[in-house]
C-alpha atoms as a PDB file:
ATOM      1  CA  UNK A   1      15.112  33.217 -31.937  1.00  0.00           C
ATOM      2  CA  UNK A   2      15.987  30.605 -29.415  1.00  0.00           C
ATOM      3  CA  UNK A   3      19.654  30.383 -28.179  1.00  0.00           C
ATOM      4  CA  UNK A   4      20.385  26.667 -27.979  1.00  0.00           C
ATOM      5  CA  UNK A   5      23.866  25.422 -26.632  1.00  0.00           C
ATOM      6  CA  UNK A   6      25.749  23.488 -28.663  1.00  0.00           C
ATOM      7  CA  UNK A   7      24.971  19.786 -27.101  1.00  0.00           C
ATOM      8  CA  UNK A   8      21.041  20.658 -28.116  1.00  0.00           C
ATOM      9  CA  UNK A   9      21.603  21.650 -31.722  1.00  0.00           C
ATOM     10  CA  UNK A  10      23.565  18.613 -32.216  1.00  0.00           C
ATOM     11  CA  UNK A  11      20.808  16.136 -30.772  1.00  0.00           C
ATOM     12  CA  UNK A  12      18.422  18.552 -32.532  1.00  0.00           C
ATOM     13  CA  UNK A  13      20.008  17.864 -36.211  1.00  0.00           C
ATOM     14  CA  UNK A  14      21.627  14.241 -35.019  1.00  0.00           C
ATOM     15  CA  UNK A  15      19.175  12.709 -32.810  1.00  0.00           C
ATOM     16  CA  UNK A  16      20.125   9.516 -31.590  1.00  0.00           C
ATOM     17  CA  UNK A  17      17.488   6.366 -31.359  1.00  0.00           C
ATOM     18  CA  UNK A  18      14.607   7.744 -33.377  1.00  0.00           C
ATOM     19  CA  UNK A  19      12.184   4.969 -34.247  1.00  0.00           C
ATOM     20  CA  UNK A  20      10.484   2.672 -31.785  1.00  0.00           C
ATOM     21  CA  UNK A  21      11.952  -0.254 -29.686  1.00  0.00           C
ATOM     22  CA  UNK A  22      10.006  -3.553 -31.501  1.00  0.00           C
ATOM     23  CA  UNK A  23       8.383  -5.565 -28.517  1.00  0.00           C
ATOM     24  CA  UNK A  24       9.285  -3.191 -25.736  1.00  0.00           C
ATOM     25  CA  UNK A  25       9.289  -3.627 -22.242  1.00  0.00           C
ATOM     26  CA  UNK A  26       7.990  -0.565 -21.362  1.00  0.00           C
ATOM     27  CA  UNK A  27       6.036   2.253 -23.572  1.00  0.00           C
ATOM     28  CA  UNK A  28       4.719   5.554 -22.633  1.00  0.00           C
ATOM     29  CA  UNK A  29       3.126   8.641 -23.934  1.00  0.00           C
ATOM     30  CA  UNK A  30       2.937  12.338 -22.765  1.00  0.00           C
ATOM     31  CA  UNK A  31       2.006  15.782 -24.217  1.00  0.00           C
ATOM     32  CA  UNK A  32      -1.041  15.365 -27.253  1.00  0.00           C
ATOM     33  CA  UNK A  33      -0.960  16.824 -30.620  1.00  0.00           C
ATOM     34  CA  UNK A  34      -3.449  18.896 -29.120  1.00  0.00           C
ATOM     35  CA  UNK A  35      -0.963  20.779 -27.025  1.00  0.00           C
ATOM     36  CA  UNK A  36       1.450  20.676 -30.338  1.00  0.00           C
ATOM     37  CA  UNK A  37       3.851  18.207 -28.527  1.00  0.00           C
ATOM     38  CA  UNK A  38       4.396  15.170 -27.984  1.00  0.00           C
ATOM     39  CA  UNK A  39       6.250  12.103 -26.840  1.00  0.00           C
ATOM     40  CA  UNK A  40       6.563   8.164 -27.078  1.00  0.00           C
ATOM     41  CA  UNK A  41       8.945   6.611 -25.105  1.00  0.00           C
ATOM     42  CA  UNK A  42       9.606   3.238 -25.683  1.00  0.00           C
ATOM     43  CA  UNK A  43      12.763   0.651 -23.632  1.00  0.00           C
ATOM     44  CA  UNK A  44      13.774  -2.694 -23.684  1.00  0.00           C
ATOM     45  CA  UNK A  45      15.762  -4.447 -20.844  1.00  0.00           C
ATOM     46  CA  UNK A  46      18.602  -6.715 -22.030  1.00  0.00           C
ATOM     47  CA  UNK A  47      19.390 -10.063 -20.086  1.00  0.00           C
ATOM     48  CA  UNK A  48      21.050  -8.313 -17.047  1.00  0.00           C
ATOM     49  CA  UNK A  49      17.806  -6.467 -16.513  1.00  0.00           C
ATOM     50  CA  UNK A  50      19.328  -3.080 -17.717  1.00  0.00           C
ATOM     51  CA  UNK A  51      18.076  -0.820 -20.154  1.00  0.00           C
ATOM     52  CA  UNK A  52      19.419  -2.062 -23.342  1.00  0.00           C
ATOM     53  CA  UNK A  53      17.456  -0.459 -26.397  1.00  0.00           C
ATOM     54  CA  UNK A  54      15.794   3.050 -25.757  1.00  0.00           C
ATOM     55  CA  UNK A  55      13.974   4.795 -28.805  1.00  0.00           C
ATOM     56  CA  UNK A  56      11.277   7.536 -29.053  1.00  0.00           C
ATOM     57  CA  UNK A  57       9.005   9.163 -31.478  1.00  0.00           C
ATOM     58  CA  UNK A  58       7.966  13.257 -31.364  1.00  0.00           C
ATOM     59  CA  UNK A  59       5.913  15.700 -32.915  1.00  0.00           C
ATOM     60  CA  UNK A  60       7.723  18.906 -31.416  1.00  0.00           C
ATOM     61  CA  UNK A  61      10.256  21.661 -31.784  1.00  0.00           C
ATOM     62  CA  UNK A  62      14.138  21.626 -31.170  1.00  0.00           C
ATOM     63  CA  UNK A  63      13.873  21.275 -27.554  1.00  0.00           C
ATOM     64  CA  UNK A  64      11.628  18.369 -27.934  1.00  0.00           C
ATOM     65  CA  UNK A  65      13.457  16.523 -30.026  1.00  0.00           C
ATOM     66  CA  UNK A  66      16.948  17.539 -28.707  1.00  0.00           C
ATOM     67  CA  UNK A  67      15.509  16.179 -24.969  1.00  0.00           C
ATOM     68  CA  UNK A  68      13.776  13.221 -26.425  1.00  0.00           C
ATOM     69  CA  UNK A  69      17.071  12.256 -28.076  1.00  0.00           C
ATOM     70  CA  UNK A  70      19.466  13.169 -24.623  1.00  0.00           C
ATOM     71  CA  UNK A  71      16.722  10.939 -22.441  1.00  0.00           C
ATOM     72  CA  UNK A  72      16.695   7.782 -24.306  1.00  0.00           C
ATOM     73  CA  UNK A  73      21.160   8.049 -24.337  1.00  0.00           C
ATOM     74  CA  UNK A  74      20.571   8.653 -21.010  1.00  0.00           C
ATOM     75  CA  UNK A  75      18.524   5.422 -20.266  1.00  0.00           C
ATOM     76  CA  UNK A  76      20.611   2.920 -22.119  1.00  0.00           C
ATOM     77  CA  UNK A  77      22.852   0.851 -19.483  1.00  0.00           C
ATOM     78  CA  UNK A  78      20.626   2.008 -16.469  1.00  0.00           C
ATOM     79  CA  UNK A  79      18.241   0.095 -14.378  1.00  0.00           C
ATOM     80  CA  UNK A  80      14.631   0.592 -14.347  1.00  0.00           C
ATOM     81  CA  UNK A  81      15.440   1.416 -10.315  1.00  0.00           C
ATOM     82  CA  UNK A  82      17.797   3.847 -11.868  1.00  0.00           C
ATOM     83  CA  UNK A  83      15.996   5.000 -14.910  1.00  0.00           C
ATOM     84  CA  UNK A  84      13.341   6.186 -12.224  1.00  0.00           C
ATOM     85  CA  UNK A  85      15.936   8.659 -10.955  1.00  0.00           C
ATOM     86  CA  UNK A  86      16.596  10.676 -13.553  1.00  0.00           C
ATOM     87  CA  UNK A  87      14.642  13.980 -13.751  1.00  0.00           C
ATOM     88  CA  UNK A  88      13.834  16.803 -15.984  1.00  0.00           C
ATOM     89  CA  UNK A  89      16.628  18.703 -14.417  1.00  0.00           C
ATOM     90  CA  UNK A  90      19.046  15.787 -15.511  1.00  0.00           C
ATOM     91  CA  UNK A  91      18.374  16.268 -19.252  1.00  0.00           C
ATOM     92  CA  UNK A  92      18.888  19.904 -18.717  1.00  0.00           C
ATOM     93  CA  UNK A  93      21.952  19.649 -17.399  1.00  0.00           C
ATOM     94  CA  UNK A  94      23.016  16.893 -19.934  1.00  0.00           C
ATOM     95  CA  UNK A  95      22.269  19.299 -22.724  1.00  0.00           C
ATOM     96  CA  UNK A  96      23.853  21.960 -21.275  1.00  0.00           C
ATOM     97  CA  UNK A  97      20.846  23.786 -20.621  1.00  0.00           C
ATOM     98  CA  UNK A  98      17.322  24.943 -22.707  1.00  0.00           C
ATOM     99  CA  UNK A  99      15.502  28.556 -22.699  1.00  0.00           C
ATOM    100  CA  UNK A 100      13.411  28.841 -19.747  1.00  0.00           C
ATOM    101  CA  UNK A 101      10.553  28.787 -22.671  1.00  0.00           C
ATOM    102  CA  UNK A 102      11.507  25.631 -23.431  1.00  0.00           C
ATOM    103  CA  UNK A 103      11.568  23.416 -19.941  1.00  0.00           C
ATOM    104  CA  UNK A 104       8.473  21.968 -20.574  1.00  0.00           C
ATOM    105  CA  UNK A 105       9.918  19.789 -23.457  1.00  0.00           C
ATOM    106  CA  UNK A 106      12.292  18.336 -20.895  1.00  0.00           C
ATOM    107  CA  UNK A 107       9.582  18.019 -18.737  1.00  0.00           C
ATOM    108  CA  UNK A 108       7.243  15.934 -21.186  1.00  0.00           C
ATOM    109  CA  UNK A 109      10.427  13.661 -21.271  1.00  0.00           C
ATOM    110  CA  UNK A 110      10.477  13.034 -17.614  1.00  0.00           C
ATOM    111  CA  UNK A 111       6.639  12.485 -18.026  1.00  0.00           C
ATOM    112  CA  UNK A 112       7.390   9.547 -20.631  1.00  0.00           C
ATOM    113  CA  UNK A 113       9.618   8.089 -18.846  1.00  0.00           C
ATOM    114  CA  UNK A 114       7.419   7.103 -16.103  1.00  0.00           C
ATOM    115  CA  UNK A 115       4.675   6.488 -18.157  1.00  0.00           C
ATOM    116  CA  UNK A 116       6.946   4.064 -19.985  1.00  0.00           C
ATOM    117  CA  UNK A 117       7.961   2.777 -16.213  1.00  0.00           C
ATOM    118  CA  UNK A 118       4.081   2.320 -14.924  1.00  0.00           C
ATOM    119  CA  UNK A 119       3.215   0.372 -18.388  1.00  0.00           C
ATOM    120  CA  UNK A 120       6.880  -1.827 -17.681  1.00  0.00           C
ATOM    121  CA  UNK A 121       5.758  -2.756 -14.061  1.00  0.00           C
ATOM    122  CA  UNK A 122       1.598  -2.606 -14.604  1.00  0.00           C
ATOM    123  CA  UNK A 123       1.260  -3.558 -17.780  1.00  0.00           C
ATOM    124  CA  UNK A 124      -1.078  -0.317 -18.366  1.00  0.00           C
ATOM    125  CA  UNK A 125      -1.141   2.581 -19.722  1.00  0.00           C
ATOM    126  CA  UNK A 126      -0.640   5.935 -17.424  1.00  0.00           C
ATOM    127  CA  UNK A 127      -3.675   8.379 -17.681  1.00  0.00           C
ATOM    128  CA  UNK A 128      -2.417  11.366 -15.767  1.00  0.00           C
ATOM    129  CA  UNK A 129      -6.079  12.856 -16.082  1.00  0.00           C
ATOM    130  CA  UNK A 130      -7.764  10.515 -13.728  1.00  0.00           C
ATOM    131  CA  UNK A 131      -5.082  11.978 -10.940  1.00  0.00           C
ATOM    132  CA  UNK A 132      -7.017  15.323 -10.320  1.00  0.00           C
ATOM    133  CA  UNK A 133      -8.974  18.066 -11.353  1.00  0.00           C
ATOM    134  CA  UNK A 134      -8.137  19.575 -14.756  1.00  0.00           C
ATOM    135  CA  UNK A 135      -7.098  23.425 -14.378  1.00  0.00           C
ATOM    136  CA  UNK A 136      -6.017  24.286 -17.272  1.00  0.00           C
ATOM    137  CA  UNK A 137      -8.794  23.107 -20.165  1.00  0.00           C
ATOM    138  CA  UNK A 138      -6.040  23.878 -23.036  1.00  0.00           C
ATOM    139  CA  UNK A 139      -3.122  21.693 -22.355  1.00  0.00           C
ATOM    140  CA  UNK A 140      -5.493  19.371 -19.963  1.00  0.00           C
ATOM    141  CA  UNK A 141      -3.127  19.908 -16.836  1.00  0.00           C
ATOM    142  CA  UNK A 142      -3.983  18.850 -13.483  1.00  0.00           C
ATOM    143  CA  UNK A 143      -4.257  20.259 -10.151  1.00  0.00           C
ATOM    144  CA  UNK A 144      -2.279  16.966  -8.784  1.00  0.00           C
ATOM    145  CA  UNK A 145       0.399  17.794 -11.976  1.00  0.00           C
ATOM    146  CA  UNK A 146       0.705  21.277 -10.956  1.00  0.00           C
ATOM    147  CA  UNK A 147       1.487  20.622  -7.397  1.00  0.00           C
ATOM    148  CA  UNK A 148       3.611  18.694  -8.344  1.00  0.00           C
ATOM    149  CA  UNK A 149       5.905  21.259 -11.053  1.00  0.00           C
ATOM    150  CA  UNK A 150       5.421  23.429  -8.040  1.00  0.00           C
ATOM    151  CA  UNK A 151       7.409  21.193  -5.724  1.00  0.00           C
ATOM    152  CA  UNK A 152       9.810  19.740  -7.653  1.00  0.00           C
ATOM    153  CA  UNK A 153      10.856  22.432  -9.265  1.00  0.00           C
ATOM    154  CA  UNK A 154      10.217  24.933  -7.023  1.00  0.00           C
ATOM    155  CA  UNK A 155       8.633  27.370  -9.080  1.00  0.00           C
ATOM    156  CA  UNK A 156       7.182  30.562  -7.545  1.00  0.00           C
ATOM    157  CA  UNK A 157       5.269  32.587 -10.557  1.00  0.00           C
ATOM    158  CA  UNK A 158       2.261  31.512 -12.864  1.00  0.00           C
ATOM    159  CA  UNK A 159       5.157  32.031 -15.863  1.00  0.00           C
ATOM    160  CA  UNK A 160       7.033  29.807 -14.701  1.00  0.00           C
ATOM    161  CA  UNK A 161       4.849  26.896 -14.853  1.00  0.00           C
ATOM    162  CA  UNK A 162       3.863  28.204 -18.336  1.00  0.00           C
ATOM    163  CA  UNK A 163       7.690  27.322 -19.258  1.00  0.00           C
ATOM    164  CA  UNK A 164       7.624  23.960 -17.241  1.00  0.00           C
ATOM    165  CA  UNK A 165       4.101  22.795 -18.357  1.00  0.00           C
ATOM    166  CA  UNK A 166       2.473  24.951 -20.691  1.00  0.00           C
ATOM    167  CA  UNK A 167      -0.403  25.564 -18.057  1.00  0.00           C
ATOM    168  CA  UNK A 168      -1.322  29.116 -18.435  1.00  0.00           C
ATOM    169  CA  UNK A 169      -0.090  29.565 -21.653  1.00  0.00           C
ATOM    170  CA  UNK A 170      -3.510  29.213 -23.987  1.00  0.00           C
ATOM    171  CA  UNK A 171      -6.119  31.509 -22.825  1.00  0.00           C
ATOM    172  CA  UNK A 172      -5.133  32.137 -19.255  1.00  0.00           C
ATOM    173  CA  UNK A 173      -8.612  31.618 -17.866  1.00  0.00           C
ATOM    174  CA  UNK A 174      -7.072  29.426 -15.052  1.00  0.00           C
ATOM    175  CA  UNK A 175      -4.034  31.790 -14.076  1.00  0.00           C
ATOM    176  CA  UNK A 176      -5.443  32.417 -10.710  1.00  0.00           C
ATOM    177  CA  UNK A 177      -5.947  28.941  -9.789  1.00  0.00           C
ATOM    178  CA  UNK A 178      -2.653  28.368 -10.829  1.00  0.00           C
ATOM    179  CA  UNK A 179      -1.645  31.318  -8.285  1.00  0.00           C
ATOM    180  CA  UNK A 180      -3.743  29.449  -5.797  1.00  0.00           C
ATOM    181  CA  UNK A 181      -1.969  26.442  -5.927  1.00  0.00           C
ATOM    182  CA  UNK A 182       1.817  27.970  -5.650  1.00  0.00           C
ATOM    183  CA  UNK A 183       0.512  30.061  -2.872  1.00  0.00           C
ATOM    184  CA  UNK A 184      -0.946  26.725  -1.123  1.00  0.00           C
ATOM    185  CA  UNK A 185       2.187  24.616  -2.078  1.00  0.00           C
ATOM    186  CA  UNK A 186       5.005  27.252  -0.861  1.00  0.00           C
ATOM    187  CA  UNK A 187       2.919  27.659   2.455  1.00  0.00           C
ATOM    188  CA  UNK A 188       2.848  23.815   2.697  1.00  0.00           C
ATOM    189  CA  UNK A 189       7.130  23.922   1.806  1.00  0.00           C
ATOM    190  CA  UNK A 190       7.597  26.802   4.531  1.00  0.00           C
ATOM    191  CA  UNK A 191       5.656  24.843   7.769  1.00  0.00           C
ATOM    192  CA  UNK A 192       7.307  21.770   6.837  1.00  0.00           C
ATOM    193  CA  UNK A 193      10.595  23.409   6.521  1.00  0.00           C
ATOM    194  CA  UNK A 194       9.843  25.279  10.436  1.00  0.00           C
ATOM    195  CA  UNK A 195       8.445  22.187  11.482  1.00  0.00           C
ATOM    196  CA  UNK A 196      10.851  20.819  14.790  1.00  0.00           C
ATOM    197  CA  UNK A 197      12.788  17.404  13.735  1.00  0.00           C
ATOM    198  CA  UNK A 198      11.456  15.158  16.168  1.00  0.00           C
ATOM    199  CA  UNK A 199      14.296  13.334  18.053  1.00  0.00           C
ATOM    200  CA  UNK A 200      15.241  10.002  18.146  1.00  0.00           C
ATOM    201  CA  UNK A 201      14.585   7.972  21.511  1.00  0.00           C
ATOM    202  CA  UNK A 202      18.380   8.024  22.392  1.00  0.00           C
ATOM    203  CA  UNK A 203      18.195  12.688  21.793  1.00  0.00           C
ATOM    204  CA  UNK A 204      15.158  12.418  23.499  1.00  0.00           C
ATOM    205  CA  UNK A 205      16.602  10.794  26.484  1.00  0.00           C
ATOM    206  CA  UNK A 206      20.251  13.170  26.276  1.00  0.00           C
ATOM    207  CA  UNK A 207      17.624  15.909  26.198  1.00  0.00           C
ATOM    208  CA  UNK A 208      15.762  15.229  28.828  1.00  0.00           C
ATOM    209  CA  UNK A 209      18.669  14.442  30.981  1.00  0.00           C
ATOM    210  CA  UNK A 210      20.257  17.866  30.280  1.00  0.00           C
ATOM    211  CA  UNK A 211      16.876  20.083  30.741  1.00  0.00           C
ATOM    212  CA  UNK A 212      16.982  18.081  33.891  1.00  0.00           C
ATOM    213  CA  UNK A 213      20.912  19.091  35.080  1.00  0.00           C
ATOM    214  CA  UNK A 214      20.057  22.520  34.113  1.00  0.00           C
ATOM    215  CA  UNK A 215      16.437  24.019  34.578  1.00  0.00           C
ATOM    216  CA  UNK A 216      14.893  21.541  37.027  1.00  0.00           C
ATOM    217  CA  UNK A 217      17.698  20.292  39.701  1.00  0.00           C
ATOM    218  CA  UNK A 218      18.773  23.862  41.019  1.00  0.00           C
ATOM    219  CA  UNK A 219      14.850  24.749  41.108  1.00  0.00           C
ATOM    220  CA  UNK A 220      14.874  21.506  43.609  1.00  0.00           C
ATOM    221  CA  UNK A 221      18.093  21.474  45.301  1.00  0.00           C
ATOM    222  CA  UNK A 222      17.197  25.088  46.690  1.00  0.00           C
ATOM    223  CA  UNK A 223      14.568  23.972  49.215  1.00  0.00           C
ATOM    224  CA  UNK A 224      16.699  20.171  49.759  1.00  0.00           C
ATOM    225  CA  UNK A 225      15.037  18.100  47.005  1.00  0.00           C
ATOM    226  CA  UNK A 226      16.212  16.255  44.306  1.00  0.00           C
ATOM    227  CA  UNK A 227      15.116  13.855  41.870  1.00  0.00           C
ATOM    228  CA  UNK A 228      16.909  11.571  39.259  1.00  0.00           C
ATOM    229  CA  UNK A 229      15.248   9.855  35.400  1.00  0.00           C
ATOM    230  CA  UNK A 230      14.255   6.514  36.380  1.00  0.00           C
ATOM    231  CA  UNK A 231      13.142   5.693  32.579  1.00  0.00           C
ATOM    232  CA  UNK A 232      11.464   6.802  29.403  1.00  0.00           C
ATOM    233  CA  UNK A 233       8.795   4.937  27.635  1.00  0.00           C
ATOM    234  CA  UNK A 234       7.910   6.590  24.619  1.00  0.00           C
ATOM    235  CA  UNK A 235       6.693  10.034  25.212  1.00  0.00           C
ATOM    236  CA  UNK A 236       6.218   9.298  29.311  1.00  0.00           C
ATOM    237  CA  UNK A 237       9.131  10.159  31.440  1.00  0.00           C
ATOM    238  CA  UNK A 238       9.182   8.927  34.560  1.00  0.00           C
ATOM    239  CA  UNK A 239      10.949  10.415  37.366  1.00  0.00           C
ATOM    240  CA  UNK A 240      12.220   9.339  41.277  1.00  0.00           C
ATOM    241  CA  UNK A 241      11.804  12.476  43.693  1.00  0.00           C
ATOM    242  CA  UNK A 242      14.861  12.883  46.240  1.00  0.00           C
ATOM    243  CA  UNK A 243      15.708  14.270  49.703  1.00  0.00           C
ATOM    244  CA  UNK A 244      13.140  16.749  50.645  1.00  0.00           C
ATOM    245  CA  UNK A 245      10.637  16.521  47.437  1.00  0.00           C
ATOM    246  CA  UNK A 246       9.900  12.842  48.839  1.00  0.00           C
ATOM    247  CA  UNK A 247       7.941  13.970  51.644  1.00  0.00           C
ATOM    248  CA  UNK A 248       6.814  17.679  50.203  1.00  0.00           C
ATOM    249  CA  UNK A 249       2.404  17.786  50.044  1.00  0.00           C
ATOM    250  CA  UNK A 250       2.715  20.051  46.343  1.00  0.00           C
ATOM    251  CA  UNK A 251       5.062  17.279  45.033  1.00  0.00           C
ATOM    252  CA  UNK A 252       2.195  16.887  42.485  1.00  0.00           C
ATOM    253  CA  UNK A 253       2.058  20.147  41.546  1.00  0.00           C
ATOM    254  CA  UNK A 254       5.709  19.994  41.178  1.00  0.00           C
ATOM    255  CA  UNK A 255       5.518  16.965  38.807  1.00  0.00           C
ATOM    256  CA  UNK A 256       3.260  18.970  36.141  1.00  0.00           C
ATOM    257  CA  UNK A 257       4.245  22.903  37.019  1.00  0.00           C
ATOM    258  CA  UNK A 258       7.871  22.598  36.879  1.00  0.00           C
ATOM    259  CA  UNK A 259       9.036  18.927  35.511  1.00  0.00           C
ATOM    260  CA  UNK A 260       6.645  18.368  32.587  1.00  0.00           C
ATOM    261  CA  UNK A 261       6.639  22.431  31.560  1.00  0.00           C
ATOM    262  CA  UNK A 262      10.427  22.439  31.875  1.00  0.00           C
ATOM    263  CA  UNK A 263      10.533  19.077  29.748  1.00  0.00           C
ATOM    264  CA  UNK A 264       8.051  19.879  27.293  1.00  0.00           C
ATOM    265  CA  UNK A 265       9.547  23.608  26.291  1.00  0.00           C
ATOM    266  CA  UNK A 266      12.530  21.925  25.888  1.00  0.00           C
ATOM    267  CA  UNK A 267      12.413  18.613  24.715  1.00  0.00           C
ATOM    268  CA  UNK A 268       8.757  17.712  23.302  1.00  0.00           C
ATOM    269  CA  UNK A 269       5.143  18.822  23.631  1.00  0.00           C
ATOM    270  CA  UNK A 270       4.079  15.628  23.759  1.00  0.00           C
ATOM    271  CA  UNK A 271       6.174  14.847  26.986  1.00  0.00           C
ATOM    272  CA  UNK A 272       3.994  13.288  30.076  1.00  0.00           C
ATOM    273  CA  UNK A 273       5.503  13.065  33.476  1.00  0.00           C
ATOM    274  CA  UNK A 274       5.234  10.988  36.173  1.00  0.00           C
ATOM    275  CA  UNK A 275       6.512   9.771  39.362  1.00  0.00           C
ATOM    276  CA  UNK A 276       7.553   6.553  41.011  1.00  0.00           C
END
């Protein structure tokens, strides 16, 4: 037996704007009857272009219908800009929270909701299956939809996309692909998380100045050279030798051995240095 917090049992036994909005704006679908839930979402904007009539129709359990009902209370008074914003993890937290079992129901929400959005601003309907490969053949869930559970909710096991999506969850056939992809997707997460910020111009050029000061003037100064940043164009740097460095025959070897390899550890890889 479920444990369902009180906010769910009363949307469950009260929902609120059952039917279906007459000459809506915007009207989508997600889930089948051939998954055992689903959704129809349907909104209507009022004069000041907000959400002013929000209804839906479901074939589910409690969950469903308890999200269904929190989504479309949700909607009413919003934007479509702001509509758009609101997630699966919203209607969780609106209700108070669901069984881990039972995410997916908020989840088919979220998916209604921008199907109802794409038909608002296309005029079509959403077919999710055209967007990717279909991994799992019993609740016809995408490789392009999985990715994307993976992401946003940052899910780590095949279970738990079973409880977000229902993927998995019939005959298990496509567990390991589903493995595959939250193995690909975390790796993806983890480089882009390690990946160096690039600077802005104005950090680039603070940067380069202080590398500068600190690695490359003493190097210099001890056989009486100098030099100075003339200006920075991009991702070239160029530099004005000084004092002895003017005149010195391995000033070009100087440019790229110590300038650009000092410049480029610290700043940028993409650094190229010249003189003038």
């Amino acid at each position: 037996m479920w444990e369902y917090t009180d906010k769910v049992n009363d949307h469950f036994r009260n929902p609120r704007n059952v039917g279906e909005v007459e000459n809506p704006d915007g009207d989508g679908l997600a889930g089948s009857l051939a998954c055992g839930d689903a959704l129809r979402l349907t909104f209507k904007l009022g004069d000041d272009k907000h959400i002013s009539e929000a209804k839906f129709q479901t074939f589910g359990c409690a969950s469903a219908i308890a999200s269904s009902s929190a989504l479309t209370v949700m909607l009413i008074g919003k934007t479509v800009e702001e509509a758009e914003q609101v997630t699966n993890k919203d209607i969780i937290d609106y209700l108070g929270d669901l069984p881990k079992q039972k995410v997916h129901c908020s989840v088919m929400g979220r998916e209604a909701l921008e199907a109802a959005i794409y038909n608002y601003r296309t005029g079509k309907t959403l077919n999710r299956e055209l967007d990717g490969k279909v991994v799992c053949e019993c609740f016809g869930v995408t490789d392009k939809a999985l990715e994307g559970f993976v992401r946003d909710q940052k899910l780590t096991t095949a279970e738990g996309v079973t409880n977000a999506c229902k993927a998995g969850g019939g005959c298990g056939k496509c567990i390991p692909e589903i493995e595959e992809i939250i193995n690909r997707v975390i790796g993806e997460e983890k480089a882009k998380a390690e990946e160096k910020p690039k600077p802005t111009q104005l950090q680039k050029i603070k940067l380069i100045e202080e590398t500068i000061d600190r690695e490359i003037r003493p190097i210099l100064r001890r056989d009486g050279g100098d030099l100075e940043l003339y200006d920075v164009d991009g991702d070239m740097v160029y530099v004005k030798f000084l004092g002895a460095c003017v005149s010195c025959p391995v000033s070009s070897v100087t440019i790229k051995d110590v300038v650009e390899t000092q410049l480029r550890e610290a700043v940028s890889d993409d650094l190229v240095v010249e003189a003038v």
